[in-house]
C-alpha atoms as a PDB file:
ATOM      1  CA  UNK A   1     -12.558 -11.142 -15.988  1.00  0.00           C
ATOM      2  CA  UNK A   2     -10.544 -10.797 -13.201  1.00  0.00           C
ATOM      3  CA  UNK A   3      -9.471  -6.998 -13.451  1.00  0.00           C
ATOM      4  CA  UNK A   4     -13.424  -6.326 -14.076  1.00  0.00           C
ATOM      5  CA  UNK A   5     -14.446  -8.472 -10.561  1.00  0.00           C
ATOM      6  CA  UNK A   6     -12.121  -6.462  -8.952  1.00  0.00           C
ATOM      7  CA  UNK A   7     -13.100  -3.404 -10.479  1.00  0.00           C
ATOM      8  CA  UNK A   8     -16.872  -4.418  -9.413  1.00  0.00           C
ATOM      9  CA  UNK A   9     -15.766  -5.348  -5.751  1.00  0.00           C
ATOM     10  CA  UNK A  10     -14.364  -1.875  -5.399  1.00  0.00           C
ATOM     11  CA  UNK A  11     -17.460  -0.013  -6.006  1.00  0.00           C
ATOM     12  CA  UNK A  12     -19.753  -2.483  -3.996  1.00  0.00           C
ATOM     13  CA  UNK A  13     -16.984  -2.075  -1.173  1.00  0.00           C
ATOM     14  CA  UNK A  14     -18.376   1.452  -0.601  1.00  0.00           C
ATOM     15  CA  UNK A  15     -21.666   0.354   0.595  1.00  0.00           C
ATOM     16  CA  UNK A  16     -21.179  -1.056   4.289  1.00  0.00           C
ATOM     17  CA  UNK A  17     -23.409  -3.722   3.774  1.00  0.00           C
ATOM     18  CA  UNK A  18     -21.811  -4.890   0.925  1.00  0.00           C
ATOM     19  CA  UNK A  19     -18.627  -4.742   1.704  1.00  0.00           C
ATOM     20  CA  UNK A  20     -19.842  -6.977   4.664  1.00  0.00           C
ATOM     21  CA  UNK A  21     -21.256  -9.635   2.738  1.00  0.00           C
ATOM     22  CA  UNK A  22     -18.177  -9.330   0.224  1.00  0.00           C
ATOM     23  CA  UNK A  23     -16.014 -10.312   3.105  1.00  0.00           C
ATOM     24  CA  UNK A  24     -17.995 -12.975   4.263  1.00  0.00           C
ATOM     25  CA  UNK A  25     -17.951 -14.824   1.418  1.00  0.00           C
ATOM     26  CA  UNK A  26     -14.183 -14.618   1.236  1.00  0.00           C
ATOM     27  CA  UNK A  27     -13.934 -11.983  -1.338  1.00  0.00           C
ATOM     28  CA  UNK A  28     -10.608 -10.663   0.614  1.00  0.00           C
ATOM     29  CA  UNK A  29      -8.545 -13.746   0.205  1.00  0.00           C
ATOM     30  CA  UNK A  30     -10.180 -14.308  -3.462  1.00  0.00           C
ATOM     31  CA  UNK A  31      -9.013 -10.719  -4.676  1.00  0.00           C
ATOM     32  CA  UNK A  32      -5.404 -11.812  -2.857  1.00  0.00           C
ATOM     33  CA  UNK A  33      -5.416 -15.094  -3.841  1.00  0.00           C
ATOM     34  CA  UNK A  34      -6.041 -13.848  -7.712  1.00  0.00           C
ATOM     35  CA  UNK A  35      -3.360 -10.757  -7.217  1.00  0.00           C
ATOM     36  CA  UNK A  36      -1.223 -13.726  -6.684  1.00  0.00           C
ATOM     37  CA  UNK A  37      -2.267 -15.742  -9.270  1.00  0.00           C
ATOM     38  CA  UNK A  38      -2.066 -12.865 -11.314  1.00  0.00           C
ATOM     39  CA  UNK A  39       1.557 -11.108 -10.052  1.00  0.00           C
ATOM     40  CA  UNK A  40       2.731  -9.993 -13.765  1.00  0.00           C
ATOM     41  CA  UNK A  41      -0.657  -8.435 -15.020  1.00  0.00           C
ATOM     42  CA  UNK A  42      -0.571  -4.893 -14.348  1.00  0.00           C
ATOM     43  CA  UNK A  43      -4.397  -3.938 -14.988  1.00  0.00           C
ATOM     44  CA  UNK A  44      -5.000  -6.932 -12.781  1.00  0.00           C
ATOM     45  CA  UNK A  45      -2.828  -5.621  -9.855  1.00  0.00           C
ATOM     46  CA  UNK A  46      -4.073  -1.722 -10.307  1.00  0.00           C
ATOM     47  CA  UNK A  47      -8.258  -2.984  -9.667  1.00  0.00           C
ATOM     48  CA  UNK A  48      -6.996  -5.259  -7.320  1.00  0.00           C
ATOM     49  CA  UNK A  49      -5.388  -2.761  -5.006  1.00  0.00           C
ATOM     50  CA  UNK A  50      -8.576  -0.808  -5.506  1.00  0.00           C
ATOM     51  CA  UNK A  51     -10.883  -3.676  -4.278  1.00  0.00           C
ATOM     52  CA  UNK A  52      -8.687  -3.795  -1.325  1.00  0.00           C
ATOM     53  CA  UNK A  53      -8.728  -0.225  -0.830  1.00  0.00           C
ATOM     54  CA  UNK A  54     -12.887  -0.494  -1.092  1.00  0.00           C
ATOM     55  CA  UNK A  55     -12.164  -3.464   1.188  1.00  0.00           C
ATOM     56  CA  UNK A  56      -9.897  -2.026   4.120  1.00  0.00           C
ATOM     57  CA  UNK A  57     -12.479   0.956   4.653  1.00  0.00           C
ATOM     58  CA  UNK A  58     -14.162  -1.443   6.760  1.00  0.00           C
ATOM     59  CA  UNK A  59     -11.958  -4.569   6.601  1.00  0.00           C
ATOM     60  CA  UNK A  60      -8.664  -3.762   7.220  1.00  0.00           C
ATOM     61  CA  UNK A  61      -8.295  -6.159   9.991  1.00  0.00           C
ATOM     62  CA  UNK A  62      -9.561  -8.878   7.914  1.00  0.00           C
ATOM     63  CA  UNK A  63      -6.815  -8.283   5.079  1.00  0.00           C
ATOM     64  CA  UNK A  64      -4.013  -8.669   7.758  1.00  0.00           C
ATOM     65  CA  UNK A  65      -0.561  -9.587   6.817  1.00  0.00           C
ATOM     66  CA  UNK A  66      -2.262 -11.031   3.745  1.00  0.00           C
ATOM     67  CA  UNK A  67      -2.711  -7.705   2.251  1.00  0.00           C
ATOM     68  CA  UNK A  68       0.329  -6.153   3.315  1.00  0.00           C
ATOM     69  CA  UNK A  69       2.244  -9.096   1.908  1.00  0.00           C
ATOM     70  CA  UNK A  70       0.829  -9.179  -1.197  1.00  0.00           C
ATOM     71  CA  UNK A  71       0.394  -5.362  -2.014  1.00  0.00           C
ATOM     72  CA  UNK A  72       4.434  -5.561  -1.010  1.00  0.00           C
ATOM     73  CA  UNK A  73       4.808  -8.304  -3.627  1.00  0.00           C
ATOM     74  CA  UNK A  74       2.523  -6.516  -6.467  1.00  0.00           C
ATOM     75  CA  UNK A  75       5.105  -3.307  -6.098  1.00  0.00           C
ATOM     76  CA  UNK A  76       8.139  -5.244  -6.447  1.00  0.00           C
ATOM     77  CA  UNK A  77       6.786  -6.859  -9.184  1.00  0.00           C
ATOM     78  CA  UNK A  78       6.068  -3.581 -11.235  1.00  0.00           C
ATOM     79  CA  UNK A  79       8.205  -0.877  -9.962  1.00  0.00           C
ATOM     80  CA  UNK A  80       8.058   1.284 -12.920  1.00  0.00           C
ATOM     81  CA  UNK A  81       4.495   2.052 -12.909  1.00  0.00           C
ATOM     82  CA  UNK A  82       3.936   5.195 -11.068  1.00  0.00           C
ATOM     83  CA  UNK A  83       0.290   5.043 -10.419  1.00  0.00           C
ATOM     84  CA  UNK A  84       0.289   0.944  -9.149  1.00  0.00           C
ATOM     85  CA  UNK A  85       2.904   2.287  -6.459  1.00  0.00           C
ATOM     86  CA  UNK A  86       0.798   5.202  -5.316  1.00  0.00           C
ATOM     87  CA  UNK A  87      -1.995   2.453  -5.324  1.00  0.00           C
ATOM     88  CA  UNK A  88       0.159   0.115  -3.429  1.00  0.00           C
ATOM     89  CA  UNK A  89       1.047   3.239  -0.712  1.00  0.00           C
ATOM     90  CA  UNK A  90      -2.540   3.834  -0.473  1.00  0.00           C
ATOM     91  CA  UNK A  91      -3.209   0.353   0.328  1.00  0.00           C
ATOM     92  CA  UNK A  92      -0.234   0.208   2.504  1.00  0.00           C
ATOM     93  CA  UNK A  93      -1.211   3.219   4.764  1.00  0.00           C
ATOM     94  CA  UNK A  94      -4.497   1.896   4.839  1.00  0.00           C
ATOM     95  CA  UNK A  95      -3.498  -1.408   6.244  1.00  0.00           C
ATOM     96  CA  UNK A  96      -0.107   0.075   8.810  1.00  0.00           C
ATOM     97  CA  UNK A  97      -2.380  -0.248  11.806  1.00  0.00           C
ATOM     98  CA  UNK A  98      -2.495  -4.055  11.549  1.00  0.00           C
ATOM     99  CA  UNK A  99       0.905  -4.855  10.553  1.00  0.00           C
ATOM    100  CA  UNK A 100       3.511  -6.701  11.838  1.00  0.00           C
ATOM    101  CA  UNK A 101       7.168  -6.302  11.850  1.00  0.00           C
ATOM    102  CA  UNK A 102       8.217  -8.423   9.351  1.00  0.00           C
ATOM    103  CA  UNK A 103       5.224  -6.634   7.056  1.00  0.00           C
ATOM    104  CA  UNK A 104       6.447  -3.388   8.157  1.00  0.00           C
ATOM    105  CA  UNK A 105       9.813  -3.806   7.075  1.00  0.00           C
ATOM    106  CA  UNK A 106       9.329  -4.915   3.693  1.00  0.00           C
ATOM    107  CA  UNK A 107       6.461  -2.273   2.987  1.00  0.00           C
ATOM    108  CA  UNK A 108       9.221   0.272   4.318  1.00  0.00           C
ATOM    109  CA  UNK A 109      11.961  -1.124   1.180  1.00  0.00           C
ATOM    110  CA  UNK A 110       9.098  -1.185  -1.223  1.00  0.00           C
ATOM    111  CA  UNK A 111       7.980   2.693  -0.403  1.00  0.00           C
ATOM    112  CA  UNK A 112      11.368   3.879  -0.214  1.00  0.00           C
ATOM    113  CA  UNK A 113      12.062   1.750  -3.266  1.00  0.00           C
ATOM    114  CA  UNK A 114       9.019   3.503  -5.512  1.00  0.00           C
ATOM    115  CA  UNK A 115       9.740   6.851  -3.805  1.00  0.00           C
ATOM    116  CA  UNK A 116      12.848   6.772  -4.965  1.00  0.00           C
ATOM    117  CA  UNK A 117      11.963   5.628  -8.518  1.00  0.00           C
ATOM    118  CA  UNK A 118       9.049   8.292  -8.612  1.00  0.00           C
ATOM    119  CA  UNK A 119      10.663  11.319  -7.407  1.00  0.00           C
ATOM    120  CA  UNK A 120       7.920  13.541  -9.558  1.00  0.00           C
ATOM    121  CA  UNK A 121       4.675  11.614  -9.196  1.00  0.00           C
ATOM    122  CA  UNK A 122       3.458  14.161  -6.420  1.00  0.00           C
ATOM    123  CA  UNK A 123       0.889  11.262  -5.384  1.00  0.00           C
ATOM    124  CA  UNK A 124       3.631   8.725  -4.472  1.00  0.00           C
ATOM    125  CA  UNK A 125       5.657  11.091  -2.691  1.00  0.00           C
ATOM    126  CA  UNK A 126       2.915  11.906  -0.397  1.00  0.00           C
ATOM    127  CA  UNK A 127       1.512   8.672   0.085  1.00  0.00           C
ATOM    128  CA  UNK A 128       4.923   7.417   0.592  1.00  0.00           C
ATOM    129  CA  UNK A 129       5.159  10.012   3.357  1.00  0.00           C
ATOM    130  CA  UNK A 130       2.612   8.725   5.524  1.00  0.00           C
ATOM    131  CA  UNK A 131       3.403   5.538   5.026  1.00  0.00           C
ATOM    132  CA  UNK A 132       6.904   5.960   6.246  1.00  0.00           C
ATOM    133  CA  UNK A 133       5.056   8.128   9.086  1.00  0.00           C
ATOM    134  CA  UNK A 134       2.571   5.453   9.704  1.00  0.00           C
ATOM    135  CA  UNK A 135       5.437   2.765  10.007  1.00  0.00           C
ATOM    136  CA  UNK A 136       7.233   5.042  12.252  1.00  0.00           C
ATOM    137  CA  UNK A 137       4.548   5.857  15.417  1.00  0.00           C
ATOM    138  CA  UNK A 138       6.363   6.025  18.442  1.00  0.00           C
ATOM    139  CA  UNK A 139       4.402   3.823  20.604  1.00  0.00           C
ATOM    140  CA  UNK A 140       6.542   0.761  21.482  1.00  0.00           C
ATOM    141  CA  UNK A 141      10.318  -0.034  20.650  1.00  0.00           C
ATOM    142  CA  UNK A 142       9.145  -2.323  17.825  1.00  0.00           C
ATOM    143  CA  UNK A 143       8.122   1.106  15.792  1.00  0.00           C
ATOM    144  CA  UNK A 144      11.717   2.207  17.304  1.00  0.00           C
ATOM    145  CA  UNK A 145      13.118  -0.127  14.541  1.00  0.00           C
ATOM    146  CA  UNK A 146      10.991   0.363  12.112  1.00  0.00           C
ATOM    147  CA  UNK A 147      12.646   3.723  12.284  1.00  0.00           C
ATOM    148  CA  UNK A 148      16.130   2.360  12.129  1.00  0.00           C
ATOM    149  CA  UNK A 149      14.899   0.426   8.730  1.00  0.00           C
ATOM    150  CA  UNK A 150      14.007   3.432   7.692  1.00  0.00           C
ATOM    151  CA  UNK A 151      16.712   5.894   8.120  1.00  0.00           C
ATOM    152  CA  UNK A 152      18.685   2.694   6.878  1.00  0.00           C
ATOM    153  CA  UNK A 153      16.809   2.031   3.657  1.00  0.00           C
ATOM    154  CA  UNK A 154      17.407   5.865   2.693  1.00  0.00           C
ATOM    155  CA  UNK A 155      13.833   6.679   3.669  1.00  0.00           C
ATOM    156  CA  UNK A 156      14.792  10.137   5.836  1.00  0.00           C
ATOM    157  CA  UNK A 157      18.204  11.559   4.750  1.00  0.00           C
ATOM    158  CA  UNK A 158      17.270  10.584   1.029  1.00  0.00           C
ATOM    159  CA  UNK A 159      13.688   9.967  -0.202  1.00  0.00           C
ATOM    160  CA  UNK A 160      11.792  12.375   2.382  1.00  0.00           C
ATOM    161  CA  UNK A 161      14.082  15.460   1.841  1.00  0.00           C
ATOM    162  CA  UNK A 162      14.105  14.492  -1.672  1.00  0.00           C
ATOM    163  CA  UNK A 163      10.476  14.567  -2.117  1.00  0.00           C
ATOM    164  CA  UNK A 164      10.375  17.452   0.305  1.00  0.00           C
ATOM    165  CA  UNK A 165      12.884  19.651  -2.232  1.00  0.00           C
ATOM    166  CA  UNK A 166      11.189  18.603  -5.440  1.00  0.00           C
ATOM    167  CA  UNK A 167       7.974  19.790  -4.655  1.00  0.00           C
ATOM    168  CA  UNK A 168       8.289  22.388  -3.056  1.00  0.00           C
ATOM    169  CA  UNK A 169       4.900  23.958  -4.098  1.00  0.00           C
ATOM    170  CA  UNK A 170       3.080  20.996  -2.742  1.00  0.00           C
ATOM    171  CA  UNK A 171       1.630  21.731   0.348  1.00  0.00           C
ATOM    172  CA  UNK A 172      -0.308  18.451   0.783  1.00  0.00           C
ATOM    173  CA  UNK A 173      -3.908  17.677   0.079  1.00  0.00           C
END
Protein backbone atom coordinates (compact mmCIF):
# COMPACT_ATOMS: atom_id res chain seq x y z
CA UNK A 1 0.00 0.00 0.00
CA UNK A 2 2.47 2.28 0.81
CA UNK A 3 4.82 2.08 -2.36
CA UNK A 4 1.36 2.42 -4.46
CA UNK A 5 0.27 5.90 -2.29
CA UNK A 6 3.43 7.09 -3.09
CA UNK A 7 3.40 6.06 -6.49
CA UNK A 8 -0.22 7.87 -6.71
CA UNK A 9 1.11 11.11 -4.90
CA UNK A 10 3.75 11.40 -7.57
CA UNK A 11 1.52 11.65 -10.46
CA UNK A 12 -1.13 13.93 -8.67
CA UNK A 13 2.06 16.08 -7.65
CA UNK A 14 2.21 17.22 -11.31
CA UNK A 15 -0.97 19.04 -11.26
CA UNK A 16 -0.38 22.41 -9.21
CA UNK A 17 -3.50 22.21 -7.61
CA UNK A 18 -3.01 18.99 -6.41
CA UNK A 19 0.09 19.04 -5.31
CA UNK A 20 -1.32 22.02 -3.22
CA UNK A 21 -3.95 20.26 -1.55
CA UNK A 22 -1.49 17.15 -1.14
CA UNK A 23 0.64 19.39 0.96
CA UNK A 24 -1.95 20.75 2.91
CA UNK A 25 -3.12 17.84 4.20
CA UNK A 26 0.35 16.83 5.30
CA UNK A 27 1.10 14.47 2.55
CA UNK A 28 4.97 15.72 2.79
CA UNK A 29 5.62 14.62 6.30
CA UNK A 30 3.25 11.39 5.68
CA UNK A 31 5.44 10.22 2.59
CA UNK A 32 8.64 11.09 5.14
CA UNK A 33 7.22 9.88 8.02
CA UNK A 34 6.42 6.36 6.05
CA UNK A 35 10.10 6.47 4.21
CA UNK A 36 11.03 6.28 7.78
CA UNK A 37 8.86 3.85 8.88
CA UNK A 38 9.75 2.04 5.98
CA UNK A 39 13.93 2.58 5.81
CA UNK A 40 14.74 -1.20 4.62
CA UNK A 41 12.01 -1.54 1.80
CA UNK A 42 13.54 -0.63 -1.34
CA UNK A 43 10.30 -0.32 -3.66
CA UNK A 44 9.03 1.73 -0.76
CA UNK A 45 12.03 4.18 -0.76
CA UNK A 46 12.27 4.32 -4.87
CA UNK A 47 8.11 5.79 -5.07
CA UNK A 48 8.83 7.61 -2.16
CA UNK A 49 11.65 9.69 -3.55
CA UNK A 50 9.39 10.07 -6.55
CA UNK A 51 6.44 11.57 -4.51
CA UNK A 52 8.93 13.93 -3.18
CA UNK A 53 10.32 14.69 -6.42
CA UNK A 54 6.39 15.36 -7.67
CA UNK A 55 6.35 17.18 -4.32
CA UNK A 56 9.48 19.63 -4.40
CA UNK A 57 8.35 20.95 -7.98
CA UNK A 58 6.30 23.20 -6.02
CA UNK A 59 7.11 22.31 -2.39
CA UNK A 60 10.52 22.23 -1.89
CA UNK A 61 10.46 24.65 0.88
CA UNK A 62 7.91 22.71 2.63
CA UNK A 63 10.12 19.38 2.60
CA UNK A 64 13.01 21.33 4.35
CA UNK A 65 15.64 19.56 6.26
CA UNK A 66 12.99 16.85 6.53
CA UNK A 67 13.55 15.76 3.07
CA UNK A 68 17.09 16.22 2.86
CA UNK A 69 17.48 14.20 6.03
CA UNK A 70 15.60 11.50 5.14
CA UNK A 71 16.48 11.09 1.33
CA UNK A 72 20.26 11.14 3.08
CA UNK A 73 19.10 8.31 5.34
CA UNK A 74 17.18 6.20 2.46
CA UNK A 75 20.79 6.22 0.45
CA UNK A 76 22.76 5.05 3.24
CA UNK A 77 20.43 2.57 3.84
CA UNK A 78 20.63 0.99 0.25
CA UNK A 79 23.82 1.96 -1.31
CA UNK A 80 23.95 -0.72 -3.81
CA UNK A 81 21.00 0.15 -5.77
CA UNK A 82 22.00 2.31 -8.58
CA UNK A 83 18.75 3.75 -9.62
CA UNK A 84 17.45 4.67 -5.63
CA UNK A 85 20.81 6.79 -5.55
CA UNK A 86 20.20 8.60 -8.80
CA UNK A 87 16.63 9.02 -7.24
CA UNK A 88 18.06 10.19 -4.03
CA UNK A 89 20.53 12.87 -6.19
CA UNK A 90 17.53 13.95 -7.96
CA UNK A 91 15.77 14.62 -4.85
CA UNK A 92 18.81 16.05 -3.34
CA UNK A 93 19.46 18.69 -6.12
CA UNK A 94 15.99 19.41 -6.03
CA UNK A 95 15.92 20.29 -2.41
CA UNK A 96 20.02 22.14 -2.20
CA UNK A 97 18.38 25.53 -2.24
CA UNK A 98 16.81 25.02 1.20
CA UNK A 99 19.42 23.22 2.97
CA UNK A 100 21.33 23.74 5.79
CA UNK A 101 24.81 22.96 6.70
CA UNK A 102 24.52 20.13 8.64
CA UNK A 103 22.05 18.72 5.59
CA UNK A 104 24.57 19.76 3.19
CA UNK A 105 27.28 17.92 4.58
CA UNK A 106 25.81 14.66 4.92
CA UNK A 107 24.06 14.82 1.36
CA UNK A 108 27.76 15.68 0.18
CA UNK A 109 29.17 11.91 1.95
CA UNK A 110 26.10 10.22 0.63
CA UNK A 111 26.68 11.56 -3.22
CA UNK A 112 30.24 11.07 -3.10
CA UNK A 113 29.52 7.79 -1.36
CA UNK A 114 27.00 6.43 -4.39
CA UNK A 115 29.22 8.18 -6.97
CA UNK A 116 31.81 6.35 -5.99
CA UNK A 117 29.93 3.01 -5.79
CA UNK A 118 28.26 3.78 -9.28
CA UNK A 119 31.08 4.82 -11.33
CA UNK A 120 29.02 3.51 -14.67
CA UNK A 121 25.42 4.45 -13.97
CA UNK A 122 25.77 7.62 -16.32
CA UNK A 123 22.53 8.98 -14.38
CA UNK A 124 24.24 9.05 -10.94
CA UNK A 125 27.30 10.51 -12.14
CA UNK A 126 25.52 13.42 -13.50
CA UNK A 127 23.13 13.95 -10.93
CA UNK A 128 25.85 13.58 -8.50
CA UNK A 129 27.54 16.41 -10.39
CA UNK A 130 25.13 18.99 -9.75
CA UNK A 131 24.57 18.09 -6.61
CA UNK A 132 28.13 18.51 -5.59
CA UNK A 133 27.78 21.85 -7.80
CA UNK A 134 24.63 22.81 -6.10
CA UNK A 135 26.29 22.25 -2.57
CA UNK A 136 29.18 24.20 -3.70
CA UNK A 137 27.62 27.94 -4.91
CA UNK A 138 29.88 30.49 -3.96
CA UNK A 139 27.67 32.86 -2.28
CA UNK A 140 28.63 33.00 1.43
CA UNK A 141 31.62 31.28 3.36
CA UNK A 142 29.18 28.62 4.63
CA UNK A 143 29.16 27.14 0.79
CA UNK A 144 33.12 27.88 1.26
CA UNK A 145 33.02 24.70 3.48
CA UNK A 146 30.83 22.86 1.91
CA UNK A 147 33.62 22.91 -0.59
CA UNK A 148 36.25 21.87 1.87
CA UNK A 149 33.79 18.70 2.70
CA UNK A 150 33.91 18.12 -0.55
CA UNK A 151 37.37 18.12 -1.81
CA UNK A 152 37.74 16.22 1.64
CA UNK A 153 35.20 13.47 1.10
CA UNK A 154 37.01 12.69 -2.38
CA UNK A 155 34.24 14.50 -4.23
CA UNK A 156 36.80 16.66 -6.76
CA UNK A 157 40.23 14.94 -7.05
CA UNK A 158 38.34 11.46 -7.04
CA UNK A 159 34.63 11.03 -7.92
CA UNK A 160 34.28 14.15 -10.41
CA UNK A 161 37.41 13.34 -12.54
CA UNK A 162 36.44 9.85 -12.18
CA UNK A 163 33.08 10.24 -13.58
CA UNK A 164 34.51 12.84 -15.91
CA UNK A 165 37.15 9.98 -17.46
CA UNK A 166 34.64 7.16 -17.58
CA UNK A 167 32.30 8.74 -19.68
CA UNK A 168 33.85 10.42 -21.72
CA UNK A 169 31.16 10.30 -24.52
CA UNK A 170 28.65 11.80 -22.21
CA UNK A 171 28.16 15.18 -22.92
CA UNK A 172 25.25 15.79 -20.49
CA UNK A 173 21.56 15.86 -21.14
Amino acid sequence: MQEKGCKAIKNFAHNTDTADAITGAGGVISVMVMMLSHVRHLGVQAAGCLALQGLCRKHAAELGEGGGIVVVEVMKAHPPDADLQFEGCVVLVMLSANANNLTTIAGIRVVVAAMTAHIRHSGVQQLGCVALAQFSIPFSSVNESHTIAITGAGGIGVVVLAAMTVHTWDLGW
